[in-house]
Protein backbone atom coordinates (compact mmCIF):
# COMPACT_ATOMS: atom_id res chain seq x y z
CA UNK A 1 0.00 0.00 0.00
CA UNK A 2 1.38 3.61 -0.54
CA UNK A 3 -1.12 5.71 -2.05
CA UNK A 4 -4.34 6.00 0.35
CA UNK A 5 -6.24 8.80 -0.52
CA UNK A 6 -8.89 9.94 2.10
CA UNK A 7 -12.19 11.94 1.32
CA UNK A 8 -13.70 13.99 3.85
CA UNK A 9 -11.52 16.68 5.45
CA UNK A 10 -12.91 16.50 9.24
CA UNK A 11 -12.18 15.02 12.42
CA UNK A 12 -12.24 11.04 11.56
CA UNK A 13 -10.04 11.83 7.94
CA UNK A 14 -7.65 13.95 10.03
CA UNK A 15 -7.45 11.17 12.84
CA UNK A 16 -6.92 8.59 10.20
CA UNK A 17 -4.31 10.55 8.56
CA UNK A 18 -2.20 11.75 11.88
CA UNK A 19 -2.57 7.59 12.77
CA UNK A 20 -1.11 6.24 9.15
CA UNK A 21 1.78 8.60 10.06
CA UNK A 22 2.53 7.94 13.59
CA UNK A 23 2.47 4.43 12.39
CA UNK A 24 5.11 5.05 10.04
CA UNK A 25 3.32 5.47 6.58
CA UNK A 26 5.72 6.68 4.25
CA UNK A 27 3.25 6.67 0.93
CA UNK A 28 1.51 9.50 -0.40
CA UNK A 29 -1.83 10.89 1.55
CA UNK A 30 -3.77 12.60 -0.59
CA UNK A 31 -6.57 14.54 1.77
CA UNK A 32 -9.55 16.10 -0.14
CA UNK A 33 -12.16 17.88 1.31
CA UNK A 34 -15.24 20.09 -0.13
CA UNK A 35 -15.00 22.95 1.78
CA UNK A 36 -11.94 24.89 1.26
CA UNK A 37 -10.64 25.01 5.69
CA UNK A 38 -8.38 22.69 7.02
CA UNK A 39 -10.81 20.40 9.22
CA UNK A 40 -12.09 21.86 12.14
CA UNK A 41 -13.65 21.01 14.92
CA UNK A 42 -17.75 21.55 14.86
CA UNK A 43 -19.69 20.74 18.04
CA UNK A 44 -18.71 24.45 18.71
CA UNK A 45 -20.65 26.09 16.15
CA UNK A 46 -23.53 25.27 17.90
CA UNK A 47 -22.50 26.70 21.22
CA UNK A 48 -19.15 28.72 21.23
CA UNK A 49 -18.94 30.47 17.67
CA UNK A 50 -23.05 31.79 18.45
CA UNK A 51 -22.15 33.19 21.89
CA UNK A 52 -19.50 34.60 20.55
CA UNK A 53 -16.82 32.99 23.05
CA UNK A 54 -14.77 31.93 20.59
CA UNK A 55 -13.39 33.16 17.47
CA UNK A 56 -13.07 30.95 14.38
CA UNK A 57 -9.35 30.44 13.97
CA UNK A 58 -10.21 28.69 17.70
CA UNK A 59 -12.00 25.90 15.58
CA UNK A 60 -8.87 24.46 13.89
CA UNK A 61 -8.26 21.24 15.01
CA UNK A 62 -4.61 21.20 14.19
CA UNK A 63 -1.77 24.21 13.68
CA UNK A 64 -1.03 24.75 10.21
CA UNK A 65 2.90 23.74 11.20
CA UNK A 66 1.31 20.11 12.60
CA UNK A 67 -1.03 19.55 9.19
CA UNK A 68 2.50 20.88 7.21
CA UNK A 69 4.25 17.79 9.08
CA UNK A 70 1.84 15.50 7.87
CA UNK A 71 3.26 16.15 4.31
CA UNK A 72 -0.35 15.64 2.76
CA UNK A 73 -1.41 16.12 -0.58
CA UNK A 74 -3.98 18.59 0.28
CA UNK A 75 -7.44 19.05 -2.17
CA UNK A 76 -9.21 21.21 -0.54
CA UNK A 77 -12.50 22.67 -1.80
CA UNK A 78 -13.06 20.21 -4.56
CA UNK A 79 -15.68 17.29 -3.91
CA UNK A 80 -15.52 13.53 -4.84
CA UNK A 81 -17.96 12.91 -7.38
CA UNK A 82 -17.17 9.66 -8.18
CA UNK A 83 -15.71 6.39 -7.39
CA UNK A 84 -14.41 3.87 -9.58
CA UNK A 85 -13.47 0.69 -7.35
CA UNK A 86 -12.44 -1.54 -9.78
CA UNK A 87 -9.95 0.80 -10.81
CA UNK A 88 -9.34 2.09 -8.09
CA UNK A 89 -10.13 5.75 -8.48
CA UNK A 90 -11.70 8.82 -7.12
CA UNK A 91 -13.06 11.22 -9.46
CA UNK A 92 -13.19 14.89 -8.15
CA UNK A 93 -15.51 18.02 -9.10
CA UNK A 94 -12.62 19.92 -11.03
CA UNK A 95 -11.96 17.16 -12.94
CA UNK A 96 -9.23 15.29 -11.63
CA UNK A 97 -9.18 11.54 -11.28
CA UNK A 98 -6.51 10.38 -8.25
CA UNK A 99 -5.29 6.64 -8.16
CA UNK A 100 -5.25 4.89 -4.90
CA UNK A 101 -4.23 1.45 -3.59
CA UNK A 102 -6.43 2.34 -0.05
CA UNK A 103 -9.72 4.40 -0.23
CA UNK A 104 -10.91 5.98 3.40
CA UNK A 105 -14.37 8.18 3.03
CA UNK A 106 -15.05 10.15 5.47
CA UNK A 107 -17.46 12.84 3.99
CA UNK A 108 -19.85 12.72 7.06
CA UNK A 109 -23.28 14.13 6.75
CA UNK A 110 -25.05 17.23 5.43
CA UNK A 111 -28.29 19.19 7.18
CA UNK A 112 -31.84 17.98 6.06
CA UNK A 113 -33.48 20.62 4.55
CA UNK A 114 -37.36 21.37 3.67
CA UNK A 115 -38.33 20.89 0.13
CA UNK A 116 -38.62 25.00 -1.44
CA UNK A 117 -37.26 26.89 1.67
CA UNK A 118 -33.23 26.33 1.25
CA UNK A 119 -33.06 30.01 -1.03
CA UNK A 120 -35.39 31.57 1.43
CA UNK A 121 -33.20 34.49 3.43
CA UNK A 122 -33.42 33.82 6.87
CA UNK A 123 -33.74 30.12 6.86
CA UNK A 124 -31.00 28.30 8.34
CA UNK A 125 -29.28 25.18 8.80
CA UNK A 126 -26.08 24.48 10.59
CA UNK A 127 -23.36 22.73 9.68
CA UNK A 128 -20.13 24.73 8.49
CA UNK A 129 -18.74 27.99 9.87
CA UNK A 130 -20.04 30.13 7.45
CA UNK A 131 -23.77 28.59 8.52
CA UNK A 132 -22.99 29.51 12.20
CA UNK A 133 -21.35 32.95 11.60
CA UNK A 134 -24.37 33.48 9.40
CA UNK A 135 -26.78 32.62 12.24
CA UNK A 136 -24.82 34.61 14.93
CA UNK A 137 -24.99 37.56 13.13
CA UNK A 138 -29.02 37.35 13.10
CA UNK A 139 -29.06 36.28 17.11
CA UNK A 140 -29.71 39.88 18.67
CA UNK A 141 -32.50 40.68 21.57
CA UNK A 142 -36.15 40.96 19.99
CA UNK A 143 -35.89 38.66 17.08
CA UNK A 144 -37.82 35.87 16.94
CA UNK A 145 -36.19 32.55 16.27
CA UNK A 146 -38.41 29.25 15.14
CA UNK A 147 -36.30 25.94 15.48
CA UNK A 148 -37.60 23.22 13.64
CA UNK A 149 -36.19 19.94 15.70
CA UNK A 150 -35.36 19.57 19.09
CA UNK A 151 -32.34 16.92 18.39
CA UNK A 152 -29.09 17.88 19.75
CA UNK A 153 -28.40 21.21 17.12
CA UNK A 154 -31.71 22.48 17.82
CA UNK A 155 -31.77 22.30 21.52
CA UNK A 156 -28.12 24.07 22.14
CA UNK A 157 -29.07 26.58 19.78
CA UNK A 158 -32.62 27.41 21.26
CA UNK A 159 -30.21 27.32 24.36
CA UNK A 160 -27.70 29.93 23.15
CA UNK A 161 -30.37 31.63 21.40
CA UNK A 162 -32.37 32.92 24.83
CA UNK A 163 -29.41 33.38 26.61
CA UNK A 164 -29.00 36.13 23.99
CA UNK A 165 -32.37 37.60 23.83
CA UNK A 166 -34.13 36.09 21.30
CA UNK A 167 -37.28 35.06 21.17
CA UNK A 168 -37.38 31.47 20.98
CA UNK A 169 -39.85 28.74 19.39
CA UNK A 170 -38.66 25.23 19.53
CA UNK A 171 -41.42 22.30 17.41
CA UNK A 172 -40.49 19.03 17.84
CA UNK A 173 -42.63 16.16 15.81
CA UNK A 174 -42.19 13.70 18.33
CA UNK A 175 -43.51 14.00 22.29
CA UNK A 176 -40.36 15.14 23.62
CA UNK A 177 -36.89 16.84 23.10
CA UNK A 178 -34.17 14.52 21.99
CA UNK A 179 -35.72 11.40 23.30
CA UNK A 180 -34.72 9.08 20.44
CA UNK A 181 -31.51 9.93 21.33
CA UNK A 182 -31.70 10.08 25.00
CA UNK A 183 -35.00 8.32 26.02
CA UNK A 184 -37.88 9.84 27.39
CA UNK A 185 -36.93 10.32 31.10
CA UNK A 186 -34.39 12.54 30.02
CA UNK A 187 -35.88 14.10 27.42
CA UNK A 188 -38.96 15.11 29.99
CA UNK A 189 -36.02 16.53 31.82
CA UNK A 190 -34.86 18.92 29.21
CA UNK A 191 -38.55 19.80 27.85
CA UNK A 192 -38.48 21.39 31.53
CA UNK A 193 -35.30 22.81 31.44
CA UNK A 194 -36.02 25.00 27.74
CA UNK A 195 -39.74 25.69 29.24
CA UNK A 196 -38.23 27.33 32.59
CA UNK A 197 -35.78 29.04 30.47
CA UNK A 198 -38.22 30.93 28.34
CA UNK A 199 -38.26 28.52 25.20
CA UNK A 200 -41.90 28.18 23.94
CA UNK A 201 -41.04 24.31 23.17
CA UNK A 202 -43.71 22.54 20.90
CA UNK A 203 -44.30 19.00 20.73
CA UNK A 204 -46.06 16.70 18.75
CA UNK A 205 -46.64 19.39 15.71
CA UNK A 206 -45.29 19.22 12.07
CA UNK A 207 -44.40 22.56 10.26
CA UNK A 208 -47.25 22.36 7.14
CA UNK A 209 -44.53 25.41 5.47
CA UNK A 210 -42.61 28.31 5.36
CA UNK A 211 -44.38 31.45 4.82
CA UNK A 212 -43.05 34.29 2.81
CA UNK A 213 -44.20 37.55 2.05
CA UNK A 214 -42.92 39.78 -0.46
CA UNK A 215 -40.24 37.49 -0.69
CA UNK A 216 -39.00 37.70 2.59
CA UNK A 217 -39.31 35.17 5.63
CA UNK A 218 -42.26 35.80 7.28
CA UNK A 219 -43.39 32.84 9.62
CA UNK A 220 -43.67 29.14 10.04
CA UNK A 221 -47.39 27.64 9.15
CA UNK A 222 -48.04 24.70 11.48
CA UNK A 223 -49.80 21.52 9.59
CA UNK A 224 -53.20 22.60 12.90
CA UNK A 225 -53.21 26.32 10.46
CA UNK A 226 -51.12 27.39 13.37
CA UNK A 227 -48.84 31.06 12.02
CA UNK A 228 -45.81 31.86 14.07
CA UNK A 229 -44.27 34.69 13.25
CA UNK A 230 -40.32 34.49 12.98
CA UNK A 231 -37.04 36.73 11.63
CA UNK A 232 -35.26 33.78 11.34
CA UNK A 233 -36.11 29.74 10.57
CA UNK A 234 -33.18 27.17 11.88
CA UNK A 235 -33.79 23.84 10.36
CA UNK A 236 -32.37 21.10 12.56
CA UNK A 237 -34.18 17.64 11.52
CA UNK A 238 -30.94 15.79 11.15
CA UNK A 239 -28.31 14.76 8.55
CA UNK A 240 -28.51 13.14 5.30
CA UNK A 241 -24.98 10.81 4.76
CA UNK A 242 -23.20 12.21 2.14
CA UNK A 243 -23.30 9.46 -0.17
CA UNK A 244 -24.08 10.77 -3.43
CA UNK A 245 -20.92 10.34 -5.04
CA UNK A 246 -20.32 6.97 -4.42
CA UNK A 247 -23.77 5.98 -6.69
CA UNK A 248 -22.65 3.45 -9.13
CA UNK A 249 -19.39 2.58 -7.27
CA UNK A 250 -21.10 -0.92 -6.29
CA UNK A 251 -20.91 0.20 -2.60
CA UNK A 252 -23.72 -0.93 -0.38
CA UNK A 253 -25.26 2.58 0.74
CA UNK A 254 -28.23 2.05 3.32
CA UNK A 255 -28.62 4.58 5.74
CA UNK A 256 -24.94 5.29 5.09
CA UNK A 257 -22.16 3.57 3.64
CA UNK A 258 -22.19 -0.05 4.89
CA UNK A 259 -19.54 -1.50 6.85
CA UNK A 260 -18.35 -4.65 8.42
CA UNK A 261 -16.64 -4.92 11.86
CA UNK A 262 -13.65 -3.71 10.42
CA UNK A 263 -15.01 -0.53 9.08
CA UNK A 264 -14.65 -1.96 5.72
CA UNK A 265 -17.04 -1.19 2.41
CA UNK A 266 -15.12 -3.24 0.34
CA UNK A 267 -11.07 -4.21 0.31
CA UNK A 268 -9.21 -1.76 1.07
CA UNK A 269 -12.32 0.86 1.38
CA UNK A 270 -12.75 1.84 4.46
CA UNK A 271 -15.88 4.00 5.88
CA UNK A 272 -15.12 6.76 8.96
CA UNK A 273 -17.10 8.93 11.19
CA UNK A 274 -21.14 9.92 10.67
CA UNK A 275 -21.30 8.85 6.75
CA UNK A 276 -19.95 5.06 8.18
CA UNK A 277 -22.51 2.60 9.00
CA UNK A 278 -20.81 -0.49 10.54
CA UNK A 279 -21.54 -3.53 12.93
CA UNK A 280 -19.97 -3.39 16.03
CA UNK A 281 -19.24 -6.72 17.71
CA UNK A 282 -19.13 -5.12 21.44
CA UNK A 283 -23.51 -4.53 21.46
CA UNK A 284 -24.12 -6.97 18.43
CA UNK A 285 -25.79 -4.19 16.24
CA UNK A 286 -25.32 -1.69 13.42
CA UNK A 287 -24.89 1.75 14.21
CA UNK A 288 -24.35 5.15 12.98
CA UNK A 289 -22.65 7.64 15.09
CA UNK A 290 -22.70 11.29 14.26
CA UNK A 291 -20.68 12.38 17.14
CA UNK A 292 -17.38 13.77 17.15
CA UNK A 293 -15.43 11.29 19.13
CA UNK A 294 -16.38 8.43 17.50
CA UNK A 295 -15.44 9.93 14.16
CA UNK A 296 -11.40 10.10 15.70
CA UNK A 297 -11.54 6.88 17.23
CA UNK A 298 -12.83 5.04 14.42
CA UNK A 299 -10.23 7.25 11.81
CA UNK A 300 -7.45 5.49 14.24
CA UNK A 301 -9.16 1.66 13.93
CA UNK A 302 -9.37 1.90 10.31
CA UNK A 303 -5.91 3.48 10.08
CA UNK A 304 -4.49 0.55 11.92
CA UNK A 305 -6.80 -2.32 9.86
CA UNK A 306 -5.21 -1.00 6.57
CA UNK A 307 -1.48 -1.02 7.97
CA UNK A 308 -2.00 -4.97 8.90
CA UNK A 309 -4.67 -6.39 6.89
CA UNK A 310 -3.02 -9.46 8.19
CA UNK A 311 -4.30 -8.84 11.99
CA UNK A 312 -7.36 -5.99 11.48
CA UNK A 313 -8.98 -5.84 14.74
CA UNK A 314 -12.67 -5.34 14.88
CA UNK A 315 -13.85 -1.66 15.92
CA UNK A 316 -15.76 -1.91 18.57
CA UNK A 317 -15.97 1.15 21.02
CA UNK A 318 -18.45 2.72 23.92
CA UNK A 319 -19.90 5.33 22.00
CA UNK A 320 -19.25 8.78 23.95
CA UNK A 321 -21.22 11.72 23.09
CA UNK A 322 -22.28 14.96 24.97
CA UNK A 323 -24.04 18.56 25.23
CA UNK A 324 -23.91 21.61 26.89
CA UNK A 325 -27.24 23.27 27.63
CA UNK A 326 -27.74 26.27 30.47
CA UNK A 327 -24.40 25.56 31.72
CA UNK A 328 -25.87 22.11 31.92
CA UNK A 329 -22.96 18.83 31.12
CA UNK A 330 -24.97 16.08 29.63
CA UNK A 331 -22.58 12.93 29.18
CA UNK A 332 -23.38 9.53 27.74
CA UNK A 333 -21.66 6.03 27.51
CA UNK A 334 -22.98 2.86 25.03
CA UNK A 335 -25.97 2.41 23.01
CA UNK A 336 -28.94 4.29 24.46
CA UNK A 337 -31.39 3.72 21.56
CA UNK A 338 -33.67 0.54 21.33
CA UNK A 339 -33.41 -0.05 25.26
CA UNK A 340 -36.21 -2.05 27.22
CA UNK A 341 -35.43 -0.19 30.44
CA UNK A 342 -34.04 3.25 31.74
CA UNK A 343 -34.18 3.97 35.13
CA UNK A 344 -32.85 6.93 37.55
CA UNK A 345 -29.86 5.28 39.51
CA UNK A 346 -28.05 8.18 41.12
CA UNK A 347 -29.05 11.70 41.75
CA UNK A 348 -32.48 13.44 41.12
CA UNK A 349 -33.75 15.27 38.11
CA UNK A 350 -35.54 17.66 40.82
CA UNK A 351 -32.13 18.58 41.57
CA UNK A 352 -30.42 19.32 38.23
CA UNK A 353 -27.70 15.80 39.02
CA UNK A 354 -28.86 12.34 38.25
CA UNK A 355 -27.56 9.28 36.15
CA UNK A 356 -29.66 7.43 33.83
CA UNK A 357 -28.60 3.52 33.17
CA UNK A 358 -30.12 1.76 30.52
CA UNK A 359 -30.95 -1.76 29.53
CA UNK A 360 -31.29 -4.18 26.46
CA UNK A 361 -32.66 -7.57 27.04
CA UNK A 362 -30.57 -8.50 30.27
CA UNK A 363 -27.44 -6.55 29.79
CA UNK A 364 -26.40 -3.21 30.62
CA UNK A 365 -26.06 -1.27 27.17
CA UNK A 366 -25.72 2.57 28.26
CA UNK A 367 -25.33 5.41 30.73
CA UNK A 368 -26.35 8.98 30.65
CA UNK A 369 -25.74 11.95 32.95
CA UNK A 370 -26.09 15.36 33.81
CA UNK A 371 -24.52 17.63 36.19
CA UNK A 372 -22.84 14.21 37.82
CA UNK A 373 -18.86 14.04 38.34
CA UNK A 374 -16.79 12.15 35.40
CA UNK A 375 -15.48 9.54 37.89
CA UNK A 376 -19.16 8.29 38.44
CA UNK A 377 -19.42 7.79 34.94
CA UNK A 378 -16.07 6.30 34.39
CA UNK A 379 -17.37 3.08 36.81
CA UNK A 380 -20.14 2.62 34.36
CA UNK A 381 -18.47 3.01 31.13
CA UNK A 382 -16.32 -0.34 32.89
CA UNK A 383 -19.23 -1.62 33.51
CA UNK A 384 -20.77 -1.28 29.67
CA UNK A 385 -17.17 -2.36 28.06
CA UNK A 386 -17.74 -5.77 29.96
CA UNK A 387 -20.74 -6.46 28.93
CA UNK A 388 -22.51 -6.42 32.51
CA UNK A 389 -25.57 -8.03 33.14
CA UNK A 390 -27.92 -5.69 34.75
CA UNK A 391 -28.94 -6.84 37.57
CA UNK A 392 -25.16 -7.15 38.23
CA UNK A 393 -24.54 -3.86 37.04
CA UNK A 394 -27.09 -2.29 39.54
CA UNK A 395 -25.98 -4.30 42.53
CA UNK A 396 -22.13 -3.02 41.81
CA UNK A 397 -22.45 0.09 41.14
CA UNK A 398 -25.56 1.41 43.77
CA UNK A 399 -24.47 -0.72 46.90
């Protein structure tokens, strides 16, 4: 192997890049990424770009002197748009077709969007640093702000967004914020925590469409004939794999490119970070995980599979993720979706500190908390990497 080329400049291609190096790689890298920055890190532009905390050249996940070191062939700014695996080549946007012997993409996800409202001014979505500067700029007392989804982007916004001033809506289709993500005891937690903050949080409605007049934003049109009145229209209903380019390749895209245990699409194609949708051994499913730590640890896996393809090792981590929300730490450990059981362990919700464990069948499969110290969640995360049985699980940790 000496040419890999990776596609996707962001956290997991930059992890998988920095790991092929350590490791000794002396072949070419060639890194391309559609926007035109050196990767950076995003959770921020949620939280720290909108309150203005931090600046933007704070995003950069490496110094320009440590990505120089990596002596990579940058393309920046120019999209895949295709993939030829039988030949093993990448075709890009400008033109340019680039030979590899090792294929990593990493080209992550991009916002959902409603169908005749992405060229309305004043409608939003949030995913790059122009989106957030763009957004920040329109966050100032009096206006009125309509989030559409209350997943992870829409809730620290709405948070941000009050904190400022604005006027905040928040609709959510489902009964509660966050809950497939979370579950509903902690999502009734946080539907509490926007309400007492002044959030006018919505549940159970779906947005019938955007409302313009005189071709400016207007309002959002609710499907009951419900017309709220907004400045500004954040769109935060998810992310849509960015898969496109890989149509025809012979790839397996459902939901995200498919992967084995190994991270693998195909030999010696590799999938990393939120576009990756692979089996992991350690809770016997298939998951996608849009969350910025996985993304690095998985870039470091696959970096190490396609140095010995003689002794890959499965990738099988404790998903990690987390969220900051009125000053609020909420931390999770494992696989929280599809659980049987979640039950209140340590702490109260009353009190703004509790844990949340949660169970699958008769194992011990994830952990949440908020406002709890780390070392009470480092016992658990022990507890989830062993594969606990509950009741085990409960007896160890709460006695």
């Amino acid at each position: 192997m000496n040419r890999v080329v990776v596609v996707g400049a962001s956290a997991g291609g930059l992890a998988t890049a920095e790991a092929l190096r350590r490791a000794g790689h002396q072949g070419t890298i060639t890194f391309v990424g559609a926007e035109s920055h050196l990767p950076y890190d995003r959770p921020p532009l949620s939280k720290q770009i909108l309150t203005g905390e931090w600046q933007p050249d704070r995003l950069a996940l490496r110094a320009t002197a440590d990505i120089d070191a990596l002596d990579l062939d940058l393309r920046l700014g120019v999209p895949a748009s295709g993939l030829d695996v039988a030949n093993g080549t990448v075709a890009l946007a400008d033109g340019t077709e680039l030979s590899y012997d090792a294929l990593v993409v990493a080209t992550g996800v991009r916002p959902r969007t409603l169908a005749g409202a992405e060229s309305v001014p004043g409608v939003h979505t949030l995913r790059t640093l122009e989106d957030a500067l763009t957004l920040k700029a329109r966050l100032v007392p009096g206006r009125r702000l309509v989030i559409i989804g209350a997943g992870f982007v829409g809730a620290e916004v709405a948070a941000v967004a009050v904190g400022l001033g604005v006027e905040v809506t928040m609709l959510e289709a489902g009964p509660l914020p966050m809950a497939q993500a979370i579950g509903d005891e902690a999502g009734r937690f946080l539907a509490s925590v926007h309400r007492d903050r002044g959030v006018d949080l919505r549940t159970e409605v779906a947005v019938d469409e955007i409302v313009t007049a005189h071709g400016a934003l207007s309002g959002v049109r609710l499907a009951d004939g419900t017309l709220l009145p907004a400045d500004d229209v954040l769109v935060a209903i998810g992310g849509t794999p960015n898969t496109e380019w890989l149509t025809g390749s012979g790839l397996t895209i459902t939901g995200g490119l498919v992967c084995d245990q190994f991270s693998a699409a195909a030999p010696d194609v590799y999938g990393v970070g939120d576009v990756a949708s692979w089996h992991n051994p350690l809770f016997g499913t298939t998951m996608r995980v849009e969350h910025r730590t996985n993304a690095a640890e998985q870039g470091m896996a696959v970096a190490r599979n396609l140095l010995n393809p003689d002794e890959r090792k499965p990738f099988a981590p404790i998903p990690y993720f987390w969220s900051d929300q009125y000053g609020l730490k909420i931390q999770a450990y494992g696989y929280l979706r599809a659980y049987d059981e979640a039950l209140v362990v340590d702490g109260d919700p009353n009190q703004q500190r509790f844990l949340i464990a949660y169970r699958r069948a008769d194992r011990l499969t994830g952990v949440l908390a908020i406002g709890m110290p780390p070392k009470t969640l480092r016992a658990w995360r022990a507890l989830i990497a062993a594969a606990t049985p509950w009741e085990t699980a409960i007896q160890t940790v709460t006695v």
